[in-house]
C-alpha atoms as a PDB file:
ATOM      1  CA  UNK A   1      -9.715   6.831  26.538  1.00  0.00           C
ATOM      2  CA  UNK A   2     -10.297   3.212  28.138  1.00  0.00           C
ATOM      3  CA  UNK A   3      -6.224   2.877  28.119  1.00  0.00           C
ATOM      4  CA  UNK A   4      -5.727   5.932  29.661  1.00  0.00           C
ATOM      5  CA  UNK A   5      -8.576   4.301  32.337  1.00  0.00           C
ATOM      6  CA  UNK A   6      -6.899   0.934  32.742  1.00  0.00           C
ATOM      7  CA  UNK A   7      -3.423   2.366  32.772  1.00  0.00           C
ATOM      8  CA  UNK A   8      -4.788   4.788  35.429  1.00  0.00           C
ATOM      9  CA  UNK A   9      -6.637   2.229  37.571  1.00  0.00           C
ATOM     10  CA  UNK A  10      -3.439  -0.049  38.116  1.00  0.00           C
ATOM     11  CA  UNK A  11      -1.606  -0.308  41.376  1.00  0.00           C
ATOM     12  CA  UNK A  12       1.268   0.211  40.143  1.00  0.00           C
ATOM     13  CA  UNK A  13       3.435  -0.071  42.946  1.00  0.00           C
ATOM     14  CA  UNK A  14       1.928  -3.894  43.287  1.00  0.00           C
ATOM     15  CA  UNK A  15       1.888  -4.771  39.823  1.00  0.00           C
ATOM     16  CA  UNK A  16       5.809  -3.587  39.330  1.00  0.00           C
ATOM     17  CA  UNK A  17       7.950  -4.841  42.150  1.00  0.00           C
ATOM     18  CA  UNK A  18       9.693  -7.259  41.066  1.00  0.00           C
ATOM     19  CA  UNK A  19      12.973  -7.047  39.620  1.00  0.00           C
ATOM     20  CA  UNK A  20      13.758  -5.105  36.307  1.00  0.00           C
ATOM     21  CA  UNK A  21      13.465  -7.783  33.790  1.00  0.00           C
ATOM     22  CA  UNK A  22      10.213  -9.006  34.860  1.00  0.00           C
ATOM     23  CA  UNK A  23       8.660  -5.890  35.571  1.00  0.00           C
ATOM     24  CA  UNK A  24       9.472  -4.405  32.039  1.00  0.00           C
ATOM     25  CA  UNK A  25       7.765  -7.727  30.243  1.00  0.00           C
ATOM     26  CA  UNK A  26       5.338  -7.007  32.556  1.00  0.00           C
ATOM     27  CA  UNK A  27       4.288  -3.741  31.198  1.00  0.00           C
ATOM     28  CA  UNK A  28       4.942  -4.473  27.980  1.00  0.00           C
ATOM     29  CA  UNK A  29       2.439  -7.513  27.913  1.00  0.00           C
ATOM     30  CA  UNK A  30       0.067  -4.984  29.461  1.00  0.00           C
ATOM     31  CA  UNK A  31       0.583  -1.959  27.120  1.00  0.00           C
ATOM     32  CA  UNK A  32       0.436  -4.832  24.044  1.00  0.00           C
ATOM     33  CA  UNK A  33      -2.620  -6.346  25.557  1.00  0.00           C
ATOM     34  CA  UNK A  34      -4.433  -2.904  25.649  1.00  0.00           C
ATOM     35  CA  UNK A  35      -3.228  -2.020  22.074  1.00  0.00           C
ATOM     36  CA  UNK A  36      -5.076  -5.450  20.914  1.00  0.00           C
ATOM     37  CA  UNK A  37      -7.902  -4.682  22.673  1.00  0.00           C
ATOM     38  CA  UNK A  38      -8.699  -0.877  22.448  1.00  0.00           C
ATOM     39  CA  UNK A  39      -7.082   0.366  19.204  1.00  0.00           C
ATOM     40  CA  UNK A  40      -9.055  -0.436  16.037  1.00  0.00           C
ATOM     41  CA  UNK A  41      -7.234  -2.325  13.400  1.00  0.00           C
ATOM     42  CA  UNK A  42      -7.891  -1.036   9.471  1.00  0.00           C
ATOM     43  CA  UNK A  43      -7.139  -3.807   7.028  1.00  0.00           C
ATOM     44  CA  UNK A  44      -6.023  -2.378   3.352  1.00  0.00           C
ATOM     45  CA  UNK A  45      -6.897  -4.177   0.605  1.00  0.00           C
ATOM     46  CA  UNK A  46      -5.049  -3.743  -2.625  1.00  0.00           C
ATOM     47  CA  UNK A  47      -8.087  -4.027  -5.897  1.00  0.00           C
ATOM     48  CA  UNK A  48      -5.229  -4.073  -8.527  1.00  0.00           C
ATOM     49  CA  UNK A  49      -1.249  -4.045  -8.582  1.00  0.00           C
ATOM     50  CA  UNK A  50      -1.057  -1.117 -11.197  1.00  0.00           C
ATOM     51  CA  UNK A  51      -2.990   2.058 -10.815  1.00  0.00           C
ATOM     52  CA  UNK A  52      -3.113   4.705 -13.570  1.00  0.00           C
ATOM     53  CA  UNK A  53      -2.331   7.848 -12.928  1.00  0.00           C
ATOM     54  CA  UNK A  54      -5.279  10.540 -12.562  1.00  0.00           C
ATOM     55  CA  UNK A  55      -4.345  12.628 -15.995  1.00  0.00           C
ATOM     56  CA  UNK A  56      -4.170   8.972 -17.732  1.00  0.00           C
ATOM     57  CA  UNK A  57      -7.458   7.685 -19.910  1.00  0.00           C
ATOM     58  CA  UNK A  58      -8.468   4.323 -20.117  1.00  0.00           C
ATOM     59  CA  UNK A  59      -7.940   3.835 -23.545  1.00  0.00           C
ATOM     60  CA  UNK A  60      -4.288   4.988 -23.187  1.00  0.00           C
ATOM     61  CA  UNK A  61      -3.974   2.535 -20.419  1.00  0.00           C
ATOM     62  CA  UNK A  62      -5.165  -0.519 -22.631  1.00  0.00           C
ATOM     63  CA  UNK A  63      -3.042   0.785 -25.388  1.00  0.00           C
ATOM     64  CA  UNK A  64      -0.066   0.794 -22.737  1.00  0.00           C
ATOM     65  CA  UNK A  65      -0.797  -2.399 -22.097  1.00  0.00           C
ATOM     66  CA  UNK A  66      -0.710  -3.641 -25.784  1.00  0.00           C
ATOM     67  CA  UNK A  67       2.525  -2.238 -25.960  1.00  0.00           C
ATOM     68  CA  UNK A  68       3.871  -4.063 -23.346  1.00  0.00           C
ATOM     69  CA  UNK A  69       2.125  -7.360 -24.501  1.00  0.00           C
ATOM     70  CA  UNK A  70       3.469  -6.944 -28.194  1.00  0.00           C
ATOM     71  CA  UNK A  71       7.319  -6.296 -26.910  1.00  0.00           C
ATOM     72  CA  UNK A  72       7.033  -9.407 -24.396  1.00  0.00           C
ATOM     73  CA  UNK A  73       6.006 -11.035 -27.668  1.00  0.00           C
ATOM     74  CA  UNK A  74       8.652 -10.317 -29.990  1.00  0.00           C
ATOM     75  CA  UNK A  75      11.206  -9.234 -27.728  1.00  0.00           C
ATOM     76  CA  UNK A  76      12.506  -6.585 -30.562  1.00  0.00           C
ATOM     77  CA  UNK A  77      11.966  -2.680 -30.673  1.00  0.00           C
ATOM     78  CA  UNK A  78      12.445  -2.888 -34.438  1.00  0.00           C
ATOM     79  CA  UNK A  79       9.598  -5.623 -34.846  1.00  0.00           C
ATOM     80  CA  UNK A  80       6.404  -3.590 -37.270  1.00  0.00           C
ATOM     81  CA  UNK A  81       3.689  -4.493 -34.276  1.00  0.00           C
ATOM     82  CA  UNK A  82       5.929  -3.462 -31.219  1.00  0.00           C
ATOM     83  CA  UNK A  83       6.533  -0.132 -33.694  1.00  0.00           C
ATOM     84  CA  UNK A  84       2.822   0.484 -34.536  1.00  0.00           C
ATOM     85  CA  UNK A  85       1.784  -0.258 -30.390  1.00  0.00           C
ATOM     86  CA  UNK A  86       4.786   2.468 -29.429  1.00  0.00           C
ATOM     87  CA  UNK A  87       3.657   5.061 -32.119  1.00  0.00           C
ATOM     88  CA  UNK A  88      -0.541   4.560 -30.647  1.00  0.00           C
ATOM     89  CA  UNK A  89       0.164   4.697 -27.082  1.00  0.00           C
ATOM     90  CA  UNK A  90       2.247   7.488 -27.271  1.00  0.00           C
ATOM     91  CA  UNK A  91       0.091   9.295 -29.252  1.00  0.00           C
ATOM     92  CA  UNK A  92      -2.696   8.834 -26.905  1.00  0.00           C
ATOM     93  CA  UNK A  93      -0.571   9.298 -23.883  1.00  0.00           C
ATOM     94  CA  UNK A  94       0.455  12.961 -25.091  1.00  0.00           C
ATOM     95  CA  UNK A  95      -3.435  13.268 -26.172  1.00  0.00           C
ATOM     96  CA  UNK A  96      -4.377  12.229 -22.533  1.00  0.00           C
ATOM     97  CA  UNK A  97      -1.787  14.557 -21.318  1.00  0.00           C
ATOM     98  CA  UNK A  98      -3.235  17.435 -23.460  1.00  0.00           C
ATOM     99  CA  UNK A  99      -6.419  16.908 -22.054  1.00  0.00           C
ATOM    100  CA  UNK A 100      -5.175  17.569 -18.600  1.00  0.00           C
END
């Protein structure tokens, strides 16, 4: 509303006649100046880098996580903890899922 004001209240026919070039930085130094000062800014914050998914529990979260702690521990699939983790968070990931 208050661009459409300033934007409307300009002579334009003053504030443009000079050649191309200069005219269009001009305007665009106007039209950025008005964006800065009339159009609110929202900042986003980000709480956490992953985010479960909505049909996802907690505890199948933290036992995805164990899994993926165990593996970057031993670095082998065939290793009896990274088997165990694999066997509990899948099991509660289908449980979560069945839940749904």
């Amino acid at each position: 509303m208050r661009i459409n004001q300033c934007l409307s209240d300009m002579d334009w026919d003053d504030y443009l006649s000079s050649n191309s070039e200069i005219s269009w930085n001009r305007f665009r130094d106007l039209l950025l100046d008005l964006v800065n000062r009339y159009v609110p800014m929202k900042t986003i914050t980000h709480k956490r880098k992953f985010k479960k998914p909505i049909w996802m529990t907690h505890k199948a979260l933290n036992l995805v996580g164990k899994k993926r702690k165990a593996f970057r521990k031993y670095r082998d699939i065939s290793h009896p903890a990274v088997k165990s983790a694999n066997r509990a968070a899948k099991k509660e990931l289908r449980r979560s899922l069945k839940k749904l």
